[in-house]
Protein backbone atom coordinates (compact mmCIF):
# COMPACT_ATOMS: atom_id res chain seq x y z
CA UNK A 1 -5.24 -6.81 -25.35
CA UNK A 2 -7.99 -4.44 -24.26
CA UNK A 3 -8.18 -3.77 -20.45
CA UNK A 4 -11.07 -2.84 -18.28
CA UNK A 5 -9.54 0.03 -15.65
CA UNK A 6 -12.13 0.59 -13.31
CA UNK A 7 -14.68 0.13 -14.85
CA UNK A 8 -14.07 2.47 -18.24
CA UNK A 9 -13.64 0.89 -22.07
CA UNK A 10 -10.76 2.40 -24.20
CA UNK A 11 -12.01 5.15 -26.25
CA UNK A 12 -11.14 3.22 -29.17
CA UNK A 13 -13.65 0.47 -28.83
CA UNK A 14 -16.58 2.72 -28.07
CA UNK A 15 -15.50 5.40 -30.87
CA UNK A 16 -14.98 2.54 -33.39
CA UNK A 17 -18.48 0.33 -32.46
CA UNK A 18 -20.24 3.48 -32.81
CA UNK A 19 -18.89 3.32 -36.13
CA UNK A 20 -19.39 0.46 -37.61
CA UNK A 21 -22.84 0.30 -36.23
CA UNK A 22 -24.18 3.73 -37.96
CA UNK A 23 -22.15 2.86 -40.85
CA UNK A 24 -24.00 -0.87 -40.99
CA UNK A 25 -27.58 0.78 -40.47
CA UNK A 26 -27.79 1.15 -44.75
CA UNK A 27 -27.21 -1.95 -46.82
CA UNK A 28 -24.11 -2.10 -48.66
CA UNK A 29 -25.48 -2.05 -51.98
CA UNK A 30 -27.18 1.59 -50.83
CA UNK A 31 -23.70 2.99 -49.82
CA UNK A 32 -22.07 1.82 -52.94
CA UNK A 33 -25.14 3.54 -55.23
CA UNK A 34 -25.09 6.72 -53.30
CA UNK A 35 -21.43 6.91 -53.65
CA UNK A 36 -21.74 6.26 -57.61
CA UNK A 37 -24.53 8.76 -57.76
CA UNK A 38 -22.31 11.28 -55.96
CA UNK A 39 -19.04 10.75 -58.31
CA UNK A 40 -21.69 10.80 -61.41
CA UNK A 41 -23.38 13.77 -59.96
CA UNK A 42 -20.09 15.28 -59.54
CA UNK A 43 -19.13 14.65 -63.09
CA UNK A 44 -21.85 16.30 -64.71
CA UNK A 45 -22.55 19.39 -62.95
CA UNK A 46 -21.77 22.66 -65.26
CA UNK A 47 -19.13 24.06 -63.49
CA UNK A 48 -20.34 27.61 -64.48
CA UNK A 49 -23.49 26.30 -62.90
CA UNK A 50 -24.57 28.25 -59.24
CA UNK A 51 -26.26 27.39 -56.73
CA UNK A 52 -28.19 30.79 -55.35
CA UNK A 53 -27.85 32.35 -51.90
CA UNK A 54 -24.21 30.18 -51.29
CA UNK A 55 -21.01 30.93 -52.27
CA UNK A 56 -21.01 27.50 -53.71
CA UNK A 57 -20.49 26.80 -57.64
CA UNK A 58 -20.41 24.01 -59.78
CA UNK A 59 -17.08 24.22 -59.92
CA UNK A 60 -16.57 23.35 -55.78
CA UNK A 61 -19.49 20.66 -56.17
CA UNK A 62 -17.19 18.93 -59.01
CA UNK A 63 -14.76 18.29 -56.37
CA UNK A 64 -16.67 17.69 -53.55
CA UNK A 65 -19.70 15.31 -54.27
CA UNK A 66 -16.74 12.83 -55.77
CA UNK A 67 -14.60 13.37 -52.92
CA UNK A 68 -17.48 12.16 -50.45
CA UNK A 69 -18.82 9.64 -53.25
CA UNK A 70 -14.85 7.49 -52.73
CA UNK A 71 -14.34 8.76 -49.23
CA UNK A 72 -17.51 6.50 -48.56
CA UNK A 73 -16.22 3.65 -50.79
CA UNK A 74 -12.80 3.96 -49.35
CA UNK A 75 -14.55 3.30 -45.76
CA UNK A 76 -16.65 0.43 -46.77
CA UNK A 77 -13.51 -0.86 -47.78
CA UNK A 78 -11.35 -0.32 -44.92
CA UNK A 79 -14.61 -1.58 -42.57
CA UNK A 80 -15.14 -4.84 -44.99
CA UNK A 81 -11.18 -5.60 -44.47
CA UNK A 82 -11.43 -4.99 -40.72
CA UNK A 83 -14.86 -5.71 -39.36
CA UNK A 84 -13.93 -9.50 -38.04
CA UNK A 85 -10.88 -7.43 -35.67
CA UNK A 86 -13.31 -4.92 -34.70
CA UNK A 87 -16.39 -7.56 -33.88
CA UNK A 88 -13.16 -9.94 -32.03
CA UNK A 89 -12.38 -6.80 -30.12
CA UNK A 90 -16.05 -6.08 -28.92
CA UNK A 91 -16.39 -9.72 -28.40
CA UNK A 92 -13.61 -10.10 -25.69
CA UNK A 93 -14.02 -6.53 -24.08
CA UNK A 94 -17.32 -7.91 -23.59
CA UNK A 95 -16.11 -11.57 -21.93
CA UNK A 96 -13.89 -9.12 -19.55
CA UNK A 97 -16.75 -7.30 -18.27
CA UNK A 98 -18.65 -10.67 -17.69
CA UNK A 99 -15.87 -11.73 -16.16
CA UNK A 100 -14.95 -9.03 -14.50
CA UNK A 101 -11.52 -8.58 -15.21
CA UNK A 102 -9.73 -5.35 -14.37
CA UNK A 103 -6.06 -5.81 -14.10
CA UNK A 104 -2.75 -8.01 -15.44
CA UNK A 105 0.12 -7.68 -13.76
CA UNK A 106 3.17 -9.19 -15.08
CA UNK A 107 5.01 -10.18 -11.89
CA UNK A 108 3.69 -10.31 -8.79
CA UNK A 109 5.76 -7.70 -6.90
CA UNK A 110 3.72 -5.26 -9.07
CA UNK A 111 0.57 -5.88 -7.05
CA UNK A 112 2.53 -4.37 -3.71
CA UNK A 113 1.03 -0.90 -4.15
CA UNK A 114 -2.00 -1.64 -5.29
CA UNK A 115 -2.93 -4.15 -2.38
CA UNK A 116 -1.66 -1.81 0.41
CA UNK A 117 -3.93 1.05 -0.80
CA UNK A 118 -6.78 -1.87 -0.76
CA UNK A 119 -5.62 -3.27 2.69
CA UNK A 120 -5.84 0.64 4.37
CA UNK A 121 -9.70 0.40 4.97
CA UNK A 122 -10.32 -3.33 4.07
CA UNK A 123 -13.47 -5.30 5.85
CA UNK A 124 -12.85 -8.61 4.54
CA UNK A 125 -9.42 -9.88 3.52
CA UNK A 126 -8.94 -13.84 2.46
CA UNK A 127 -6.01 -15.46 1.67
CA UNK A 128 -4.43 -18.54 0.43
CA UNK A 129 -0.31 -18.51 0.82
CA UNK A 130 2.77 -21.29 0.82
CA UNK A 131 4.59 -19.09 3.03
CA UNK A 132 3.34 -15.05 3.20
CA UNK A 133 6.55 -13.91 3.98
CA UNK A 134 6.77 -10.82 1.70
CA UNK A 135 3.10 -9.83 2.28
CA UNK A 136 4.19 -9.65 5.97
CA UNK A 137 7.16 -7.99 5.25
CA UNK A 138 5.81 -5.60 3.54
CA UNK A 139 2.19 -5.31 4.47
CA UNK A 140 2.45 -6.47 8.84
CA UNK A 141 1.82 -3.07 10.26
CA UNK A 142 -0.65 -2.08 7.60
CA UNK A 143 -2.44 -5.66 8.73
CA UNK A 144 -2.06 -4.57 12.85
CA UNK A 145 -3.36 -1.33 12.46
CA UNK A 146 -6.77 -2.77 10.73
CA UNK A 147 -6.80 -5.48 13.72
CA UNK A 148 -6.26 -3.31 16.13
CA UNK A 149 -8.67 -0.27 15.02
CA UNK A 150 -11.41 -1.99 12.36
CA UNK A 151 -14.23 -5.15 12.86
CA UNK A 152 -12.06 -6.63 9.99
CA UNK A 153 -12.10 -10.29 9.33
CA UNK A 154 -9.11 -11.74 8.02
CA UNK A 155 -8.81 -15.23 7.12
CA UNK A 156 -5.76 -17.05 5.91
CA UNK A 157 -5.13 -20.71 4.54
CA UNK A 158 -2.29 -22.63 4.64
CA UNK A 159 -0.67 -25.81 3.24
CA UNK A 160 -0.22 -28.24 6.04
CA UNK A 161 3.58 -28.93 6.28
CA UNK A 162 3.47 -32.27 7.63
CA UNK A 163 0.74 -33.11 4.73
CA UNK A 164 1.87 -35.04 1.19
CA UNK A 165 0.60 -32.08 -1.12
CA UNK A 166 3.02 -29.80 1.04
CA UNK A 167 5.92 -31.89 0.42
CA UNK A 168 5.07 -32.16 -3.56
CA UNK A 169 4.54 -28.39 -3.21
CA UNK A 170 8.20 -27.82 -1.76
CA UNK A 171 9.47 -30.06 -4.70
CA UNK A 172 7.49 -28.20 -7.64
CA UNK A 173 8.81 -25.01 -6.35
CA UNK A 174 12.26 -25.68 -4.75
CA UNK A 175 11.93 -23.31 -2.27
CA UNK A 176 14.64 -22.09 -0.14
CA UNK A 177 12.35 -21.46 2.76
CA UNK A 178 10.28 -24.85 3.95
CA UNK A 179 6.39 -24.06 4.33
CA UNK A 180 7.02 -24.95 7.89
CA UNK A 181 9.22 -22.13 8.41
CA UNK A 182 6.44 -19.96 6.79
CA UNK A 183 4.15 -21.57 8.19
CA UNK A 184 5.83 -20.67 11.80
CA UNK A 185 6.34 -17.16 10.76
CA UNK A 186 2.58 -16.85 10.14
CA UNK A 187 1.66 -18.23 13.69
CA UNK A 188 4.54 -16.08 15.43
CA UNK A 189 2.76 -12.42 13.66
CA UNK A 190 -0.95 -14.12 14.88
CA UNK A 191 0.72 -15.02 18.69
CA UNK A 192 2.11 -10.77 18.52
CA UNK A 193 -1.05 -9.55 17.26
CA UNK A 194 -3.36 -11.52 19.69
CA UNK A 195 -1.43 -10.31 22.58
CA UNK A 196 -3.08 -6.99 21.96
CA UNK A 197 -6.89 -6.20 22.64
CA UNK A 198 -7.54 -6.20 18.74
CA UNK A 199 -11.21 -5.30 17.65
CA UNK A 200 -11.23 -7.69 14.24
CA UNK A 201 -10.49 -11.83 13.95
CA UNK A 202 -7.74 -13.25 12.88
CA UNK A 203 -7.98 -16.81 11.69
CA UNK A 204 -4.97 -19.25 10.23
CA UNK A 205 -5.98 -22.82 9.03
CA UNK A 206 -4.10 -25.28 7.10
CA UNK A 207 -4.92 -27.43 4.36
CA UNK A 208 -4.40 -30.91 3.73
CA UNK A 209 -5.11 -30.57 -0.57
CA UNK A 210 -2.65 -29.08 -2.50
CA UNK A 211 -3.12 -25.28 -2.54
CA UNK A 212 -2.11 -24.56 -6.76
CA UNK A 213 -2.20 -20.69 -7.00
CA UNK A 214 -2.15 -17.39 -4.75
CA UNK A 215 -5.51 -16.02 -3.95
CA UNK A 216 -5.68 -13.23 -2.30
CA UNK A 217 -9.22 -10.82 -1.66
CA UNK A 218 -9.56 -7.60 -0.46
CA UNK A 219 -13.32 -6.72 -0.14
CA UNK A 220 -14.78 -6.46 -3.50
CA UNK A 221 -11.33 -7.15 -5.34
CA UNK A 222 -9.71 -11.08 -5.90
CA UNK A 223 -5.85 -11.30 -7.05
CA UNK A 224 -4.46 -14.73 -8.28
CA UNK A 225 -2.14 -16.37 -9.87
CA UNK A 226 -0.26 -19.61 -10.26
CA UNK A 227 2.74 -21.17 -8.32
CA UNK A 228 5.26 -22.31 -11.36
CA UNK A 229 7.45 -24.84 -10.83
CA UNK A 230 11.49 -23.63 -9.84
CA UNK A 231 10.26 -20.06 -9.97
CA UNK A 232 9.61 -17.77 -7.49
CA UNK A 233 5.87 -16.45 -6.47
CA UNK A 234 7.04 -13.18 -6.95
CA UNK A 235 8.32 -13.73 -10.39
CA UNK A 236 4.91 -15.15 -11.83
CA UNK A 237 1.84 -13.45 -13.21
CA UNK A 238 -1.23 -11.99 -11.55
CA UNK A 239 -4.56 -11.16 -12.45
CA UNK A 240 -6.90 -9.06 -10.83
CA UNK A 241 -10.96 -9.29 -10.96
CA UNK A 242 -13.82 -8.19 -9.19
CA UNK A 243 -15.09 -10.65 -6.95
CA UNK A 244 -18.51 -10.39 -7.63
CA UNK A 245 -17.71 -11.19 -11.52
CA UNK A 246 -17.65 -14.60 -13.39
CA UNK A 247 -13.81 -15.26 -12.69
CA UNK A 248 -13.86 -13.80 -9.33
CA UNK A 249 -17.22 -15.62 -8.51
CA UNK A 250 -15.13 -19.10 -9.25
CA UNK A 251 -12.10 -18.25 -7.22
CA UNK A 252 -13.94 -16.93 -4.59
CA UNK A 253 -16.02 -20.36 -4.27
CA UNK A 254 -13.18 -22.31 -4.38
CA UNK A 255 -11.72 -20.22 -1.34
CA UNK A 256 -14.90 -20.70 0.66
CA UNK A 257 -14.86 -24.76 -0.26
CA UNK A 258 -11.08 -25.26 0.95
CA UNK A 259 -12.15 -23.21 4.09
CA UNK A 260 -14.68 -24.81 5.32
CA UNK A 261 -13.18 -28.11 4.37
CA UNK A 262 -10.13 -27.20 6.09
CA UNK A 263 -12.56 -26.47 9.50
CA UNK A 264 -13.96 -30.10 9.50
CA UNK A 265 -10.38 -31.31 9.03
CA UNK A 266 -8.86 -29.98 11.86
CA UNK A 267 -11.17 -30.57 14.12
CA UNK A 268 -10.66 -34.10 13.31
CA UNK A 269 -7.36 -33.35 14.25
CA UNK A 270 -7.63 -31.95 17.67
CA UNK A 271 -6.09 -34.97 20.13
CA UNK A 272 -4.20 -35.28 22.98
CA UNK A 273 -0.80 -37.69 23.20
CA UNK A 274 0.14 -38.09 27.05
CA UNK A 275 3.67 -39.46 27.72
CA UNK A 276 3.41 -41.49 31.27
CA UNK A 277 5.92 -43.04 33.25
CA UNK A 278 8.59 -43.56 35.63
CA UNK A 279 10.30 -40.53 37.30
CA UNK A 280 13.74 -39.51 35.19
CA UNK A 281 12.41 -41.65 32.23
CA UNK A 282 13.24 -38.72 29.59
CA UNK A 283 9.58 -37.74 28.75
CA UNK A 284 10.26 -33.98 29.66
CA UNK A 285 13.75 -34.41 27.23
CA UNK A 286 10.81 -36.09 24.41
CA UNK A 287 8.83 -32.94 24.65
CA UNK A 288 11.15 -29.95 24.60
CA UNK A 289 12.83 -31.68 21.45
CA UNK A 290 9.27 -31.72 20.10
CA UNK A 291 8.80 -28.27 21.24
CA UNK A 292 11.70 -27.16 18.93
CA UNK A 293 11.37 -29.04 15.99
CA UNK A 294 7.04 -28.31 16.00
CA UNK A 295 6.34 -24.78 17.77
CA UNK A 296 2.75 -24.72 17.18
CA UNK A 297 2.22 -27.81 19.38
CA UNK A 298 0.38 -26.94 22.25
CA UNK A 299 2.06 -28.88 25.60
CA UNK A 300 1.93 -29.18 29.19
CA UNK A 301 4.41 -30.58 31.41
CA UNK A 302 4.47 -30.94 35.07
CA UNK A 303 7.80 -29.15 34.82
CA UNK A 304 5.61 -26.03 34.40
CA UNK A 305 4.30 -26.40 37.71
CA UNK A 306 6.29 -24.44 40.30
CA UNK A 307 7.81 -26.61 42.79
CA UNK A 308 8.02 -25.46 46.64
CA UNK A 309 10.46 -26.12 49.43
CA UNK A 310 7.01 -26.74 52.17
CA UNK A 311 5.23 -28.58 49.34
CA UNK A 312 3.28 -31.82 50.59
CA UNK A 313 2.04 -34.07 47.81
CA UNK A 314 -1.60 -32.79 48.12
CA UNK A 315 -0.32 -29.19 47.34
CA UNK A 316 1.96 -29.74 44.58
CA UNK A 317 -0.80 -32.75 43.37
CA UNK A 318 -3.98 -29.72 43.18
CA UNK A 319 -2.07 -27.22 41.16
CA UNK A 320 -0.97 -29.68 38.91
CA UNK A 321 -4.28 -30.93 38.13
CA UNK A 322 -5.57 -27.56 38.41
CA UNK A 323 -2.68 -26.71 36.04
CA UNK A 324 -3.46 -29.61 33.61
CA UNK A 325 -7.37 -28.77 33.73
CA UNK A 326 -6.74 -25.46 31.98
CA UNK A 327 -4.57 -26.76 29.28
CA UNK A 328 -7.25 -29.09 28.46
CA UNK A 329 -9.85 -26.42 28.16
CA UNK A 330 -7.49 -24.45 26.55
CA UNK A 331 -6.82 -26.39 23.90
CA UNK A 332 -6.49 -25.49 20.29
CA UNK A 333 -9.36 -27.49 18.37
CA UNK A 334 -6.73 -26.91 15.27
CA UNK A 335 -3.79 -29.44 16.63
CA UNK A 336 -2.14 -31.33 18.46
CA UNK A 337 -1.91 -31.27 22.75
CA UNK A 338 1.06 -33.10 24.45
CA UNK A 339 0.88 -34.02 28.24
CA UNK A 340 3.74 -34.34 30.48
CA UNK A 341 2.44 -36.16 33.36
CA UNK A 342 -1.27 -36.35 32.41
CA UNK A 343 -4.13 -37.85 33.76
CA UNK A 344 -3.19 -41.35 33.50
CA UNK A 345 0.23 -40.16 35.66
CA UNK A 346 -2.06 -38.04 37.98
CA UNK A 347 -3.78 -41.76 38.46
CA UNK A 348 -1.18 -43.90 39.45
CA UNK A 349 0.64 -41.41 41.13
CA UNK A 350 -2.46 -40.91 43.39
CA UNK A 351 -2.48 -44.98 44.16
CA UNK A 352 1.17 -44.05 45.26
CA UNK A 353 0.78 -41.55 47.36
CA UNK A 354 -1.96 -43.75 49.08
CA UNK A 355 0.16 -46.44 49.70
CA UNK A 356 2.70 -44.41 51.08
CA UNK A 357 -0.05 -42.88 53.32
CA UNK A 358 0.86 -39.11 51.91
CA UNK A 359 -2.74 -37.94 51.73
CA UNK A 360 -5.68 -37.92 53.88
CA UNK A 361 -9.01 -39.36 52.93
CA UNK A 362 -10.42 -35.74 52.43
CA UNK A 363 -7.41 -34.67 50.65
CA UNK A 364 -7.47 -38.39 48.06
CA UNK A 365 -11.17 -37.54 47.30
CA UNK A 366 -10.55 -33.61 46.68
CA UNK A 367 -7.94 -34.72 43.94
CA UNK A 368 -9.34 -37.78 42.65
CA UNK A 369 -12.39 -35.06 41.87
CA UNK A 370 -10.14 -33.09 40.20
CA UNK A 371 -9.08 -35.30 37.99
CA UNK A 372 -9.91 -34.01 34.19
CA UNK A 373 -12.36 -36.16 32.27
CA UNK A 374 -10.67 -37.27 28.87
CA UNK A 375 -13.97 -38.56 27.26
CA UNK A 376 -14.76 -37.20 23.94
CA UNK A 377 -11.05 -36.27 23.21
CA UNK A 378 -8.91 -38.64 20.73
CA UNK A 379 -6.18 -39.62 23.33
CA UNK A 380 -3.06 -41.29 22.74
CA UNK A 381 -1.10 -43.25 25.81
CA UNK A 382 2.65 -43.50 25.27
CA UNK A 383 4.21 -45.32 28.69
CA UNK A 384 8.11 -44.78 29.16
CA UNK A 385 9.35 -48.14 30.77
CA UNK A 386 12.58 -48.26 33.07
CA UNK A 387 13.57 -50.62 36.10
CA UNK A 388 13.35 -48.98 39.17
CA UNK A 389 17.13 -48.98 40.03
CA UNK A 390 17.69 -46.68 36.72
CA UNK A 391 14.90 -44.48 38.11
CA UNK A 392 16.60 -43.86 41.07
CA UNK A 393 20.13 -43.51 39.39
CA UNK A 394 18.48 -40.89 37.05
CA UNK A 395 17.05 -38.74 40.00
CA UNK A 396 19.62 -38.25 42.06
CA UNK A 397 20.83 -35.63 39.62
CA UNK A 398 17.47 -33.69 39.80
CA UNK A 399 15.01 -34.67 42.69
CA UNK A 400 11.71 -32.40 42.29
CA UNK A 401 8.50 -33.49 44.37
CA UNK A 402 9.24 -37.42 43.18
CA UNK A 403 11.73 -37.21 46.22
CA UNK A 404 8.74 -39.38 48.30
CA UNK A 405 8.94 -42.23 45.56
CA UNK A 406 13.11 -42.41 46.16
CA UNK A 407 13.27 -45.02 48.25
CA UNK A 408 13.45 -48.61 46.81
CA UNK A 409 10.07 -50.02 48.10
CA UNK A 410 8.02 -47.37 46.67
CA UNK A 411 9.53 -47.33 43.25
CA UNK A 412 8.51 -51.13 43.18
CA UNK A 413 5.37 -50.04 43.87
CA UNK A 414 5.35 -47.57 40.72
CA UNK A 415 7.01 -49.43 38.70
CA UNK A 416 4.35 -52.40 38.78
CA UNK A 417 1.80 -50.11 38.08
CA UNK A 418 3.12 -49.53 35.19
CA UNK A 419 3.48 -52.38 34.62
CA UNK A 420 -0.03 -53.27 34.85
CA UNK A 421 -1.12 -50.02 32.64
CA UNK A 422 1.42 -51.93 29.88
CA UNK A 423 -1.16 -54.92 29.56
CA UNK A 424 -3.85 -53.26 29.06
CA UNK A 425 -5.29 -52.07 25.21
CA UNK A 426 -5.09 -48.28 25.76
CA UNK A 427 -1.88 -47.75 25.52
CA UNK A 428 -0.54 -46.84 22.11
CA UNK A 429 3.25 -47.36 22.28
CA UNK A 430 5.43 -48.55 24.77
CA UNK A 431 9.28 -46.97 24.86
CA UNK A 432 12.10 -48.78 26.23
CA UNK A 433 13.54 -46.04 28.85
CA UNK A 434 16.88 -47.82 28.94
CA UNK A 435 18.11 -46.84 25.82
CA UNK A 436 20.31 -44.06 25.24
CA UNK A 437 18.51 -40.33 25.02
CA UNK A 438 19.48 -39.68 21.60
CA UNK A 439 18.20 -43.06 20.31
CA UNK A 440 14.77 -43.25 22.36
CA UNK A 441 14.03 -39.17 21.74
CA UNK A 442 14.28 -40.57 17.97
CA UNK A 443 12.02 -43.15 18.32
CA UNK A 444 9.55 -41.02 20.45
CA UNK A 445 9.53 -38.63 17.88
CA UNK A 446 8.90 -40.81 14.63
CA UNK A 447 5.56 -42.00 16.84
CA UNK A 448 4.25 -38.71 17.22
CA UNK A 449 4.71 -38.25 13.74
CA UNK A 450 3.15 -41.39 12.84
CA UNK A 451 -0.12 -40.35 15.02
CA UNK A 452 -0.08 -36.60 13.45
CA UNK A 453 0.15 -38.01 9.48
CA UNK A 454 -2.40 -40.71 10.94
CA UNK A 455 -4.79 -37.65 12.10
CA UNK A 456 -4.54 -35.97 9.20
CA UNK A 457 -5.79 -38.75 6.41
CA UNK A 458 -8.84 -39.49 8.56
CA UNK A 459 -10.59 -37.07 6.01
């Protein structure tokens, strides 16, 4: 095989065309005469016979004229026997240069020095991974450095772990590591590097289609290669082009397509879940156990919200809504947002501090004004139902700023509204509270996933 280094053809090729094609300027049949005429020639010269001026005889031209007469035979010969290898060998350096081939690397590893001399004063760097964790490895402070110093853009795409094509993925290549684990890796490094005041963007998305092969491009240069099945990414071939040739051209589109397609899909997949309910129902219990199994969910929880010993409901009520507010706008458009006490909580809670004649009229308008608006956001309602005796069993063990709602009357009051919110068509799922925490965090759970793979099949 014939390879293109930067740009430069083997000698051999360009010695060996030039060649052929000044040997192929004369017809055959005019080689093969001159060389007769030469041996002839050659054959009847007297060899006392001198040519003036020289120091050449007859003698040396008996020798010589034959000797170039079957040199030239010999080379028609030896160019009739090997003219189809020569013409094959022009033909595919010539399909690598339209394709712009320039490198073949045997096993992936052997790219490592290559792409960190590329990645020390890269502009542009796109790439699709299962997991990146040698890249990062090998390649993180290399990566920080152009963040932190250079207007580069680096873009990365990732297999969605809770997708179907991620899950064949993990079973084609047996993987020790899940692509969740990689995939957490990946948004732990973008969570360090975004803490600094970095000059370039940083952007991870994740698709829902199966991602095949590795592609990774630095500026003008595209590495790829498949993922096998049961072997390792770093034990599998890679080829390197230019990206503005006819190879790199194709990989490069397909890139851009899976991109952008991957944009569209998650921002069908921005939503909101909200878990609402009675006081000591186990919604905060639901969310931490989501927080560890699924750390790039984004959450709030009125935990969060420091808790005073001279709070009145009105204080505690405005930075929790001021509190929630920001979440909201904060939002990732590339997930998933779960509420802990959210604005249907901040509602009925409200109605109950009215009855109980906690707030003022000034102080009920001021927060029912600061109540966030939810239109335009996919919302999901999951209502934690408990009797109000369990309620108050639960939170005597810890009493935060539901201490007003204790007392038996008042949690009757709550505990209708639920009620009430129960009937009505907005509300997704309804969990019984009275089971045991292991069994209803399990349930919980399995409905959140059920909304997340829902989310992501819309497209």
């Amino acid at each position: 095989m014939i390879v293109r280094k930067e740009g430069v053809l083997t000698n051999y090729v360009y010695l060996t065309n030039t060649y052929v094609n000044n040997l192929f300027r004369m017809k055959q049949n005019n080689i093969i005469s001159i060389s007769i005429l030469l041996i002839v020639l050659g054959l009847l010269i007297n060899p006392n016979f001198n040519i003036p001026y020289t120091y050449i005889t007859g003698q040396d031209l008996k020798y010589i004229l034959p000797g170039i007469g079957t040199s030239l035979l010999a080379s028609l010969l030896f160019v009739k026997f090997t003219l189809n290898k020569i013409t094959k060998d022009e033909e595919r350096v010539a399909l690598f240069e339209k394709m712009g081939l320039v490198n073949f690397y045997i096993e992936r590893h052997e790219i490592t020095e290559r792409c960190g001399q590329l990645f020390k004063n890269a502009e542009r760097i796109d790439i699709t991974a299962v997991r990146l964790k040698s890249l990062l490895e090998i390649h993180e402070e290399t990566l920080n450095n152009l963040l932190l110093t250079k207007r580069v853009q680096i873009r990365i795409l990732m297999p969605n772990p809770d997708s179907d094509s991620a899950k064949t993925l993990e079973q084609l290549l047996g993987t020790k590591e899940s692509i969740r684990a990689g995939l957490n890796n990946v948004l732990e490094w973008e969570k360090r590097i975004k803490k600094e005041s970095i000059k370039g963007t940083l952007e991870v998305r994740y698709s829902n289609k199966l991602i095949a092969s590795m592609y990774q491009r630095i500026d003008n240069f595209v590495f790829s290669g498949p993922y096998m099945s049961k072997l390792e990414s770093q034990d599998t071939y890679t080829v390197e082009c230019r990206a503005d040739g006819g190879y790199g051209k194709i990989l490069t589109n397909y890139f851009e397509a899976r991109f952008n397609e991957s944009v569209m899909a998650l921002k069908k997949t921005s939503f909101v879940i909200e878990f609402m309910g009675m006081p000591g129902a186990g919604k905060t219990s639901c969310v931490n156990r989501l927080k560890e199994k699924y750390p790039e969910i984004h959450t709030h929880s009125n935990e969060d919200v420091p808790c005073f010993p001279d709070d009145t409901p009105f204080k505690f009520n405005i930075r929790l809504l001021e509190s929630l507010n920001k979440s909201l706008m904060a939002r990732s458009d590339e997930g998933l947002l779960i509420l802990d006490r959210g604005t249907e909580d901040a509602k009925i809670w409200l109605k109950v501090h009215k009855h109980l004649n906690n707030l003022n009229s000034y102080e009920l308008k001021r927060l029912e004004n600061q109540l966030p608006s939810m239109h335009q956001i996919k919302y999901y309602k999951i209502l934690f139902i408990q009797p109000p005796a369990i309620t108050k069993e639960r939170r005597q063990v810890e009493r935060r700023i539901d201490e007003w709602a204790l007392n038996e009357s008042t949690l009757n009051k709550l505990y209708e509204l639920y009620k009430n919110k129960a009937k009505q068509d907005d509300v997704y799922f309804m969990v019984d509270a009275t089971k045991p925490m292991v069994i209803m965090e399990n349930i919980v759970l399995e409905q959140v996933e059920k909304i997340y793979q829902m989310e992501n099949k819309r497209f």
